[in-house]
Protein backbone atom coordinates (compact mmCIF):
# COMPACT_ATOMS: atom_id res chain seq x y z
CA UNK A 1 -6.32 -19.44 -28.14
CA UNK A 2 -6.00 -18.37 -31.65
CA UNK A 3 -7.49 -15.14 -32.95
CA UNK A 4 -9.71 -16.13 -36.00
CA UNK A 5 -10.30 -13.14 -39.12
CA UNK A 6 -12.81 -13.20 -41.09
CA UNK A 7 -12.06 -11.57 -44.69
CA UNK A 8 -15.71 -11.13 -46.02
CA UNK A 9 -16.68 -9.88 -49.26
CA UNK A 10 -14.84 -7.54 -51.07
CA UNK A 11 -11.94 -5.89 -49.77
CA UNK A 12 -12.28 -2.13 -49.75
CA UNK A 13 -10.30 1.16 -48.25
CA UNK A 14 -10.37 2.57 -44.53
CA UNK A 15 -12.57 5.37 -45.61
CA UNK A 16 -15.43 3.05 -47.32
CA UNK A 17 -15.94 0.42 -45.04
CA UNK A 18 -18.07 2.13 -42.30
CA UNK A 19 -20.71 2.12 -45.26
CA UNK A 20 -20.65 -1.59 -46.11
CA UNK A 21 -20.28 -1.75 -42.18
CA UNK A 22 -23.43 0.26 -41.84
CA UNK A 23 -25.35 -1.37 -44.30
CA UNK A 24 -24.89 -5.00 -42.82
CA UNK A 25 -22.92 -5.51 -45.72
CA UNK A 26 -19.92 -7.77 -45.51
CA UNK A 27 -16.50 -5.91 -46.82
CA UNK A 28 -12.93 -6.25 -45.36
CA UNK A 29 -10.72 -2.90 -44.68
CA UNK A 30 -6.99 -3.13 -43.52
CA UNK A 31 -7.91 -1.17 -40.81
CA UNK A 32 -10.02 -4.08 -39.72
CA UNK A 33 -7.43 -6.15 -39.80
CA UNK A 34 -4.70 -4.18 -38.01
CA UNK A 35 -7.21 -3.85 -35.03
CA UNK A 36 -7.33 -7.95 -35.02
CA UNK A 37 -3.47 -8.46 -35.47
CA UNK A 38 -2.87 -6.20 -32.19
CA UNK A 39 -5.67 -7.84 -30.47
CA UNK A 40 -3.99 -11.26 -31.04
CA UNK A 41 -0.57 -9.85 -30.13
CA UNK A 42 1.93 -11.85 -31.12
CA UNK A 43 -0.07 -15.40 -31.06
CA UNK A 44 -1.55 -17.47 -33.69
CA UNK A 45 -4.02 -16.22 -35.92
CA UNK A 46 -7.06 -18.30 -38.07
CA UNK A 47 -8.07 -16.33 -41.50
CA UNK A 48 -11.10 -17.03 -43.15
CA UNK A 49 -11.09 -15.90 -46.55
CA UNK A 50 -13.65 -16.02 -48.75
CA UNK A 51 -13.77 -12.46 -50.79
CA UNK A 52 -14.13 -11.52 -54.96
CA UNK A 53 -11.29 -9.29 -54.30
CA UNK A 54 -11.78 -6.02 -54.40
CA UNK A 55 -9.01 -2.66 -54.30
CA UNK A 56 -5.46 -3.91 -55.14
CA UNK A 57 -4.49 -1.05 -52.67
CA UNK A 58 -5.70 -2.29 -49.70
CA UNK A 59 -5.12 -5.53 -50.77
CA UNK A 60 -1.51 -4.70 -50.76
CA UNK A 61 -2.11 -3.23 -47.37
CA UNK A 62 -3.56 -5.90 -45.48
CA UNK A 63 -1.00 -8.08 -47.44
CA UNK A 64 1.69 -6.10 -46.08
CA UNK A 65 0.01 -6.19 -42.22
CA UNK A 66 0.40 -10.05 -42.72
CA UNK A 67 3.61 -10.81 -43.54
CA UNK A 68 4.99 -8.30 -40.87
CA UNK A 69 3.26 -10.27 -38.21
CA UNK A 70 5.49 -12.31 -36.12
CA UNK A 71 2.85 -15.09 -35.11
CA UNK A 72 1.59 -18.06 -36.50
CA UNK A 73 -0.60 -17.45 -39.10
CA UNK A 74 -3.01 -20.55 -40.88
CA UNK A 75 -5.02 -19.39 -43.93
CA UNK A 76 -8.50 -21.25 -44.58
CA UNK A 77 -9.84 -20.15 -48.31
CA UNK A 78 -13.39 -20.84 -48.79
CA UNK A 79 -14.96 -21.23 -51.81
């Protein structure tokens, strides 16, 4: 069973999320996605992406999670 991610409005750092987080707010952190990577272990993941962007930083981070992952990965861009 693949592992879907949702990447939700905009894309922010580890130590800003818990507000959007806390304010029902959608945002994306890479620490959000490392914590879904390990949970799908190795198998194929489902992204969702529909985000305005956001901190090239952790951009580059969750970028970086992504293309060290050894599974399957199928990106689905919503606009």
């Amino acid at each position: 069973m693949a592992v879907k991610i949702e990447i939700k409005g905009p894309i922010v750092s580890n130590d800003t999320a818990w507000f959007y987080h806390y304010l029902g707010w959608d945002a994306c952190c890479p620490k959000d996605i490392s914590g879904k990577l390990k949970e799908a272990d190795g198998g194929e993941v489902i992204l969702e992406i529909n985000s305005p962007g956001g901190m090239c930083s952790s951009g580059y981070e969750i970028y970086t999670l992504l293309m060290g992952y050894t599974g399957k990965i199928t990106a689905h861009v919503i606009v």
